[in-house]
N, C-alpha and C. Protein backbone atom coordinates (compact mmCIF):
# COMPACT_ATOMS: atom_id res chain seq x y z
N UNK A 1 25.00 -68.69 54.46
CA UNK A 1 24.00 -67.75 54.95
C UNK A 1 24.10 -66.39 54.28
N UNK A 2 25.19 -66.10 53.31
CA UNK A 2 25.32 -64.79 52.92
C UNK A 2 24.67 -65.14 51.21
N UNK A 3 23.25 -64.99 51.49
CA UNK A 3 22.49 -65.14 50.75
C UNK A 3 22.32 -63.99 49.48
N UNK A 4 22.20 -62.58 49.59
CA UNK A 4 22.43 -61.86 48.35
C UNK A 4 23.80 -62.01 48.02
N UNK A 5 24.93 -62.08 48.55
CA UNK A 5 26.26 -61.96 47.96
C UNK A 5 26.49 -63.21 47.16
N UNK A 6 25.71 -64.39 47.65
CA UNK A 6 25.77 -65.74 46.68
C UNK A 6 25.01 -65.40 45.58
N UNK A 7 23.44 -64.45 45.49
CA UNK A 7 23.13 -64.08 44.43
C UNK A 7 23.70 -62.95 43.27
N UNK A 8 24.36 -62.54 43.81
CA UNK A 8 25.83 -61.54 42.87
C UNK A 8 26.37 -61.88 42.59
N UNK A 9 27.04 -63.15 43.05
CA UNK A 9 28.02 -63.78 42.46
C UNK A 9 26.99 -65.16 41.28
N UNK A 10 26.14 -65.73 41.75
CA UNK A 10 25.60 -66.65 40.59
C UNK A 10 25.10 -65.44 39.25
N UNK A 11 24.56 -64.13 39.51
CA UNK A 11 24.50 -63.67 38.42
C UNK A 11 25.70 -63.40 37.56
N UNK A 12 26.69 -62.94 38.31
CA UNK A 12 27.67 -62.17 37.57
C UNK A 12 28.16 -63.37 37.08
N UNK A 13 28.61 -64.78 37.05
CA UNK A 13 29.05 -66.09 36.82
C UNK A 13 28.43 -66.28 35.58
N UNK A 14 26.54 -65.69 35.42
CA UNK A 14 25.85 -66.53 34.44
C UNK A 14 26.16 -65.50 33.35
N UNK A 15 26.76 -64.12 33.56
CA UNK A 15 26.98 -63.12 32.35
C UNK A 15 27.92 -63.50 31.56
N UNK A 16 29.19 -64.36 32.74
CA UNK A 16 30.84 -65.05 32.17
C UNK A 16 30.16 -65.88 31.36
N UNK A 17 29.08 -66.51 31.49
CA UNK A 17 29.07 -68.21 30.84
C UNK A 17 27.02 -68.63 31.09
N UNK A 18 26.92 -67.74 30.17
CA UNK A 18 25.13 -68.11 30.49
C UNK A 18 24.83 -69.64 30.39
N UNK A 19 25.98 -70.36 29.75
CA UNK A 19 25.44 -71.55 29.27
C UNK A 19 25.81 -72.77 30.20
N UNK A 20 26.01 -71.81 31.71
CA UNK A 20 26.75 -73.07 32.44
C UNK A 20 25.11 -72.90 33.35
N UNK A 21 25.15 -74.53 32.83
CA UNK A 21 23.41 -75.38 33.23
C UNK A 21 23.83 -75.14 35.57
N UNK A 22 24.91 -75.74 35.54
CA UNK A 22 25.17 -75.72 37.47
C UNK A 22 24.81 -74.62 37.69
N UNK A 23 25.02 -73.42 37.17
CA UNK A 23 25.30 -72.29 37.94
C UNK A 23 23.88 -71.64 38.01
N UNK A 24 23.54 -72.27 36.53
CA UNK A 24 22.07 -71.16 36.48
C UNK A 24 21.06 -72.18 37.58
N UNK A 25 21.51 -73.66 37.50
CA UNK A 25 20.52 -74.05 38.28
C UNK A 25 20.64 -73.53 39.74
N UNK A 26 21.66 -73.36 40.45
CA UNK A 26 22.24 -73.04 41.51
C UNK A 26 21.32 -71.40 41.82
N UNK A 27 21.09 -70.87 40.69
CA UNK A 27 21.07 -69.60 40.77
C UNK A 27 19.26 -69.85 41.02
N UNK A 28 18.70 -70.37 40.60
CA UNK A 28 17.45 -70.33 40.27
C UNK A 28 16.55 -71.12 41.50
N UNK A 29 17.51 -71.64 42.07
CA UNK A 29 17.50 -72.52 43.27
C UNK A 29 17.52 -71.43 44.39
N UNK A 30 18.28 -70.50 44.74
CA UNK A 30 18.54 -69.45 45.74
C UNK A 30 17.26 -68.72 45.26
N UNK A 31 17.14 -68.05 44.41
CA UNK A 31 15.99 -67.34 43.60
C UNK A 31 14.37 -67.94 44.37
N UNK A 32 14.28 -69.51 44.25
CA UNK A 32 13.27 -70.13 45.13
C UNK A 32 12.92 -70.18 46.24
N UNK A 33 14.09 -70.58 46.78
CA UNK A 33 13.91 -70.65 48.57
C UNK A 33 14.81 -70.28 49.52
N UNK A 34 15.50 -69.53 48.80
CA UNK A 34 16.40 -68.46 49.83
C UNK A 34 15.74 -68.23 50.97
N UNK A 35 16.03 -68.19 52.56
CA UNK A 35 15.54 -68.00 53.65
C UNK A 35 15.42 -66.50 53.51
N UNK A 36 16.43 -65.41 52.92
CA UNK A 36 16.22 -64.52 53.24
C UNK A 36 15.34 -63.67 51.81
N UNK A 37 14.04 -63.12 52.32
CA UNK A 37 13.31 -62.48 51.14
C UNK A 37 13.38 -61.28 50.50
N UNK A 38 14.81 -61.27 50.70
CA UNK A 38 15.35 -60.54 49.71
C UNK A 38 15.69 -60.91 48.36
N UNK A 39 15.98 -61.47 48.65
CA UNK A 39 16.68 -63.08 47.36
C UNK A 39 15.38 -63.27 46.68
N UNK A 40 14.51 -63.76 47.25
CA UNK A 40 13.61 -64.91 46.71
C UNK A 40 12.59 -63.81 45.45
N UNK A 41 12.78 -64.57 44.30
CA UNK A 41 11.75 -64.28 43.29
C UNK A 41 11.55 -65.24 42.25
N UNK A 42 9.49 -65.57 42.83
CA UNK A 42 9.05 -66.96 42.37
C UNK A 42 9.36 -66.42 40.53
N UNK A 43 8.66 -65.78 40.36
CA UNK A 43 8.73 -65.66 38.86
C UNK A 43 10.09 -65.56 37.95
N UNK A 44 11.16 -65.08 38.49
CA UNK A 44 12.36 -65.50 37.70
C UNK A 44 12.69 -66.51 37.96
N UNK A 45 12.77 -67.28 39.25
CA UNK A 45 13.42 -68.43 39.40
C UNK A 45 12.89 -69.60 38.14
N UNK A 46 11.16 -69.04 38.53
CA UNK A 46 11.00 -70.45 37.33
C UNK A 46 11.23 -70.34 35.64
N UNK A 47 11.33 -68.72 35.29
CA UNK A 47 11.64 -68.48 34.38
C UNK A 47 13.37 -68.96 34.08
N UNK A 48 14.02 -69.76 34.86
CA UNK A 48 15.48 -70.01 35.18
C UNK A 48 15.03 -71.44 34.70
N UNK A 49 14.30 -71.93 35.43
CA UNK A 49 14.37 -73.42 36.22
C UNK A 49 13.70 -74.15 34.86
N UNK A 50 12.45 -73.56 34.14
CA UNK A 50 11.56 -74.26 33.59
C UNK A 50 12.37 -74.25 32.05
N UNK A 51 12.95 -73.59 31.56
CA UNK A 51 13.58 -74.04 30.12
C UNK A 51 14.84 -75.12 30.80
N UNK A 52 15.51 -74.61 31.67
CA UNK A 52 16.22 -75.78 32.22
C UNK A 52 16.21 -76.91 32.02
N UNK A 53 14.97 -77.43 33.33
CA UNK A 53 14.30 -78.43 33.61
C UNK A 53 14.00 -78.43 31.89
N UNK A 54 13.60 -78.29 31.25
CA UNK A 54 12.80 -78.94 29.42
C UNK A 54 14.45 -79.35 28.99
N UNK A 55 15.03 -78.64 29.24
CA UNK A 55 16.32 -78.96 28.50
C UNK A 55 17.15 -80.56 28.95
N UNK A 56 17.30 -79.99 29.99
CA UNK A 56 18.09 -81.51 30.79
C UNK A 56 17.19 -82.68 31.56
N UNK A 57 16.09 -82.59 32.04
CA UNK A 57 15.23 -83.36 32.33
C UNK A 57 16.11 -84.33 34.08
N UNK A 58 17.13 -83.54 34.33
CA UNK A 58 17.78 -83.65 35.57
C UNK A 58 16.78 -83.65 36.82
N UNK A 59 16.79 -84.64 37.59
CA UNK A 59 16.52 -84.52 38.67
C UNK A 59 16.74 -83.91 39.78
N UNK A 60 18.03 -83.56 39.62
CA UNK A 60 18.37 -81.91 40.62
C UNK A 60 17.88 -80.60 40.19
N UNK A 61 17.66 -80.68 38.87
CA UNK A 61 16.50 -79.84 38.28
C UNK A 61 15.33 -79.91 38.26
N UNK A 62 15.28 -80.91 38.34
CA UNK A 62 13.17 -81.14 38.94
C UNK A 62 12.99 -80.61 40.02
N UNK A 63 14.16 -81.04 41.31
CA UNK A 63 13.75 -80.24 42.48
C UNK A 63 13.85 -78.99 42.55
N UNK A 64 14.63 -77.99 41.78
CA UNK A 64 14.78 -76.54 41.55
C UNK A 64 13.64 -76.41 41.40
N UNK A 65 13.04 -76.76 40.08
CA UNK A 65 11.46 -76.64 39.27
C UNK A 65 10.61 -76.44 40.12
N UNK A 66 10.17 -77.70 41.20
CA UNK A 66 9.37 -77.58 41.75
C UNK A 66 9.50 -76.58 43.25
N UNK A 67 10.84 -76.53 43.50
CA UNK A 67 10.84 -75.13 44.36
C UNK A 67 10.55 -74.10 43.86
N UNK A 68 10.81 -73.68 42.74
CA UNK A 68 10.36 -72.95 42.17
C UNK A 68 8.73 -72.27 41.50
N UNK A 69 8.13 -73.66 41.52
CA UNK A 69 6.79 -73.61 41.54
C UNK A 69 5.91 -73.04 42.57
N UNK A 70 6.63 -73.92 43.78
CA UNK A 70 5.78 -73.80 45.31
C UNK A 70 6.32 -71.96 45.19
N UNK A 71 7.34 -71.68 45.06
CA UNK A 71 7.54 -70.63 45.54
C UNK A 71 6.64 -69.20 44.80
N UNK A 72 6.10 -69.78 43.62
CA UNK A 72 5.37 -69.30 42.36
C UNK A 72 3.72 -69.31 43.22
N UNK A 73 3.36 -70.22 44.16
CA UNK A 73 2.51 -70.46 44.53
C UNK A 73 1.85 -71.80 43.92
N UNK A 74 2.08 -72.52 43.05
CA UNK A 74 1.85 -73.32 41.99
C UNK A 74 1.83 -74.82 42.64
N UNK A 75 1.57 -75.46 43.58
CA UNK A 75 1.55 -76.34 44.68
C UNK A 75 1.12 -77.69 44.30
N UNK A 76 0.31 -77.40 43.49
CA UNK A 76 0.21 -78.68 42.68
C UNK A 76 0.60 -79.38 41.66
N UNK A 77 1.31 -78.38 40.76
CA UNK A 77 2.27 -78.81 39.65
C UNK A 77 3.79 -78.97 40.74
N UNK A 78 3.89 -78.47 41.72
CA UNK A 78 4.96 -78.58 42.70
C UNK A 78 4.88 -80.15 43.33
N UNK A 79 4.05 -80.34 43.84
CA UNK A 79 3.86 -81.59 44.34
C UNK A 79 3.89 -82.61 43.34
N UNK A 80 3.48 -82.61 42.25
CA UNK A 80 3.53 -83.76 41.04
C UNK A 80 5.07 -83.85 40.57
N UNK A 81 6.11 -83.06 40.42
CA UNK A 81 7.38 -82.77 39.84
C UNK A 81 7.96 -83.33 40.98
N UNK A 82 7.62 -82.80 42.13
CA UNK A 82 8.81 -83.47 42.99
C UNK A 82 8.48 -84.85 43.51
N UNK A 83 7.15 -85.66 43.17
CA UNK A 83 6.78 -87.44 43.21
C UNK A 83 7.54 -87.42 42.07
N UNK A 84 7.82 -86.83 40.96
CA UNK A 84 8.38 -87.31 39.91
C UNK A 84 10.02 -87.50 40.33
N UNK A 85 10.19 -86.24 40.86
CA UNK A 85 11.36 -86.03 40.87
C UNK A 85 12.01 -87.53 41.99
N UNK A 86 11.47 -87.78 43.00
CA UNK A 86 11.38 -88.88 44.08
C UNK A 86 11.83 -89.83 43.16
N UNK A 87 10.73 -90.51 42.77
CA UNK A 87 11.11 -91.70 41.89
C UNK A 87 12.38 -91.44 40.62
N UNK A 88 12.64 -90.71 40.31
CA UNK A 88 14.19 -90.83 39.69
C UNK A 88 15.54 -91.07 40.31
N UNK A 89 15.06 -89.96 41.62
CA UNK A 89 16.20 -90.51 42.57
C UNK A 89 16.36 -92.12 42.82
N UNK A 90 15.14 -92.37 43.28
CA UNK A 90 15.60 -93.96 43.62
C UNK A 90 15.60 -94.72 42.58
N UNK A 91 15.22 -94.43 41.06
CA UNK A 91 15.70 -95.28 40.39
C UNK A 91 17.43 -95.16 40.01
N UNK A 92 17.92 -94.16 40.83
CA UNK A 92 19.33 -93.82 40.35
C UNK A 92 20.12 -94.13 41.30
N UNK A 93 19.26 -94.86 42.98
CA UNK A 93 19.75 -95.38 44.07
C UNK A 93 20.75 -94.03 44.82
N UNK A 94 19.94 -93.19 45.22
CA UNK A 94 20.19 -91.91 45.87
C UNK A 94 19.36 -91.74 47.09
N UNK A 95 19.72 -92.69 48.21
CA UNK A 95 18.83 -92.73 49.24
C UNK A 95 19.32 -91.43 49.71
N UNK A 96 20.51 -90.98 49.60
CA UNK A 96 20.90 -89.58 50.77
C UNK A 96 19.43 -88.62 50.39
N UNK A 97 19.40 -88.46 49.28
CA UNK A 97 18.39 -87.23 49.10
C UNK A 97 16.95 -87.62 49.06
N UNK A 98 16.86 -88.11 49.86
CA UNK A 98 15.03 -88.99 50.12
C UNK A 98 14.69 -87.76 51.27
N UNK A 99 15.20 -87.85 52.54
CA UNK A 99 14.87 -87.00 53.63
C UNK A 99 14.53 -85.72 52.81
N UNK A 100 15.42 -84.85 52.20
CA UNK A 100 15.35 -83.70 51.86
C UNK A 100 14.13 -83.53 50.90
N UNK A 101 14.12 -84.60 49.89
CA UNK A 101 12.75 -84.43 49.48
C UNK A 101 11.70 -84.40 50.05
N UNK A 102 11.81 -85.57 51.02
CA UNK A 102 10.51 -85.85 51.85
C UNK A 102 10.16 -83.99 52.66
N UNK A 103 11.04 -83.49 53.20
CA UNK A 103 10.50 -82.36 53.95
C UNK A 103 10.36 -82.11 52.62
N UNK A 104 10.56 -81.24 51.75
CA UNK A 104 9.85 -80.10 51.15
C UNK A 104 8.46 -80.73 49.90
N UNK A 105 8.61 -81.73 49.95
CA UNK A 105 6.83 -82.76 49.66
C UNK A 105 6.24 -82.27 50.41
N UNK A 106 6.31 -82.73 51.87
CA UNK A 106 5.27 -82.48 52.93
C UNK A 106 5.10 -80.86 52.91
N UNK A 107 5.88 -79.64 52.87
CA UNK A 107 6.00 -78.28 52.49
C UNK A 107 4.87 -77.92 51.82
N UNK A 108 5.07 -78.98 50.40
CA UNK A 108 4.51 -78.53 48.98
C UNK A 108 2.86 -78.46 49.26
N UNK A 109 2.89 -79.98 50.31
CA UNK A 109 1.64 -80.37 50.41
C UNK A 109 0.41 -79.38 51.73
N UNK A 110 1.06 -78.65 52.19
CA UNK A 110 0.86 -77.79 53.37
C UNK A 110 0.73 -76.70 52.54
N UNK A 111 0.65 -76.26 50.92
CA UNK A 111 0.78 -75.33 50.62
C UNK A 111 1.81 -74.08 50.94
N UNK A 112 3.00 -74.60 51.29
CA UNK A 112 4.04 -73.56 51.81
C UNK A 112 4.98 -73.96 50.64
N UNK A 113 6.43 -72.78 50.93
CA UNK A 113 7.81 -73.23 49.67
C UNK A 113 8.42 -73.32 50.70
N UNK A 114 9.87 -73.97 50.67
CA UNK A 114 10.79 -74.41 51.13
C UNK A 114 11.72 -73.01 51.07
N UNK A 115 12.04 -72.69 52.30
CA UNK A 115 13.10 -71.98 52.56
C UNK A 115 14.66 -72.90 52.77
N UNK A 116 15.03 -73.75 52.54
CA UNK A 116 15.91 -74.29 52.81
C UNK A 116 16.48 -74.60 51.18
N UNK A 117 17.54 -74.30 50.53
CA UNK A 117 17.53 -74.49 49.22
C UNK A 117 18.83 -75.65 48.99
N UNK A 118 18.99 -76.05 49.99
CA UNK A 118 19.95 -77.57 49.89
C UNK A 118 20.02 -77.99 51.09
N UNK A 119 19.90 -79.69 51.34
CA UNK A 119 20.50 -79.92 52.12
C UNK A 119 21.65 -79.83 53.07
N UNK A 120 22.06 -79.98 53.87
CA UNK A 120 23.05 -79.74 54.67
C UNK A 120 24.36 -80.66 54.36
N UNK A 121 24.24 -81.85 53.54
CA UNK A 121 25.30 -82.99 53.07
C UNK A 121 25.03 -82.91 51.49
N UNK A 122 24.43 -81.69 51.07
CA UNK A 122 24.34 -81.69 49.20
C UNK A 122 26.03 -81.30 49.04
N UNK A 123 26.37 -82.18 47.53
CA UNK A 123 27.30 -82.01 46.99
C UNK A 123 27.91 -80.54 46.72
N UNK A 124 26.94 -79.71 46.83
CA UNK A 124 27.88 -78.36 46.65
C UNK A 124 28.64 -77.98 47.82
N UNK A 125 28.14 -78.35 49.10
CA UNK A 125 29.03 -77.86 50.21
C UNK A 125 29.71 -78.30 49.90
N UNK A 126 30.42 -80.25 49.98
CA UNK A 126 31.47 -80.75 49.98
C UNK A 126 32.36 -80.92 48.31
N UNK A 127 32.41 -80.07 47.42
CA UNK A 127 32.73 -80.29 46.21
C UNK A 127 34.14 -81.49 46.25
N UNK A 128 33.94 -81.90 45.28
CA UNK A 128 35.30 -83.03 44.91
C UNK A 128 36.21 -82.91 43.51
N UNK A 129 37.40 -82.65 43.61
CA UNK A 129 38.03 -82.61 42.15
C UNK A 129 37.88 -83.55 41.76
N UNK A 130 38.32 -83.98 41.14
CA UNK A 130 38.45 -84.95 39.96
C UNK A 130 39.55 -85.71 40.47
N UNK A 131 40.72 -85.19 40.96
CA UNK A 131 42.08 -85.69 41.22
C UNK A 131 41.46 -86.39 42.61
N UNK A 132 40.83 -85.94 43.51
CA UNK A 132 40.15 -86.47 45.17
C UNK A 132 39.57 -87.65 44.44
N UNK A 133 39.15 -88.12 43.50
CA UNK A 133 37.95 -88.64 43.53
C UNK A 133 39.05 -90.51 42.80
N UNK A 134 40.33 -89.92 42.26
CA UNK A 134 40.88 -90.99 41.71
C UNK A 134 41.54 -91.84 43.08
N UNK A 135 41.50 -93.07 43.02
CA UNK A 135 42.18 -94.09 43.96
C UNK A 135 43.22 -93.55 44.35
């Protein structure tokens, strides 16, 4: 919930290492749908999100993108990215993140942006080393 201090810290992170793709997406993601509107700015975020998204063609980057769109006002290139974005997930068999899409589709489609900028079970809350992750 400490929404500008997460944005001080993703900037000052992207000055250490502009080229780290997590952080800027992370960053560009808060930038979208930060609850608090202080944070939120449609036009940098997508200026974050959209060479991104061209670069990696990531599906956790599609959903940035298109938060980033809705949040741009852009609702219909929002809604097409994140059906896109849908069907990658399940071709990658990622049922967890169906719900979360599904609300901010229906969002896109209501003409609103998503204030919610991750799920509540997204991998960044629960991070895993590498060493957790071996048998």
């Amino acid at each position: 919930s400490r929404y500008q201090d997460a944005k001080q810290l993703l900037q000052a992170g992207l000055v250490e290492d502009p080229r780290n793709q997590s952080m800027a997406n992370a960053f560009a993601r808060l930038l979208a749908s930060a609850p608090d509107p202080r944070v939120r700015d449609g036009a940098k975020a997508l200026a974050v999100a959209k060479p991104l998204f061209e670069a990696t063609k990531s599906p956790e980057v599609g959903q940035t993108f298109a938060m980033a769109m809705a949040e741009a006002g852009d609702f219909e290139h929002a809604i097409k990215l994140q059906q896109e974005t849908m069907i990658a997930y399940d071709r990658m068999g990622a049922p967890q993140a169906k719900p979360f899409l599904e609300r901010n589709l229906a969002l896109f489609r209501q003409n609103k942006p998503t204030r919610e900028p991750w799920s509540g079970d997204a991998s960044v809350f629960h991070p895993r080393s590498p060493a957790a992750a071996r048998p």
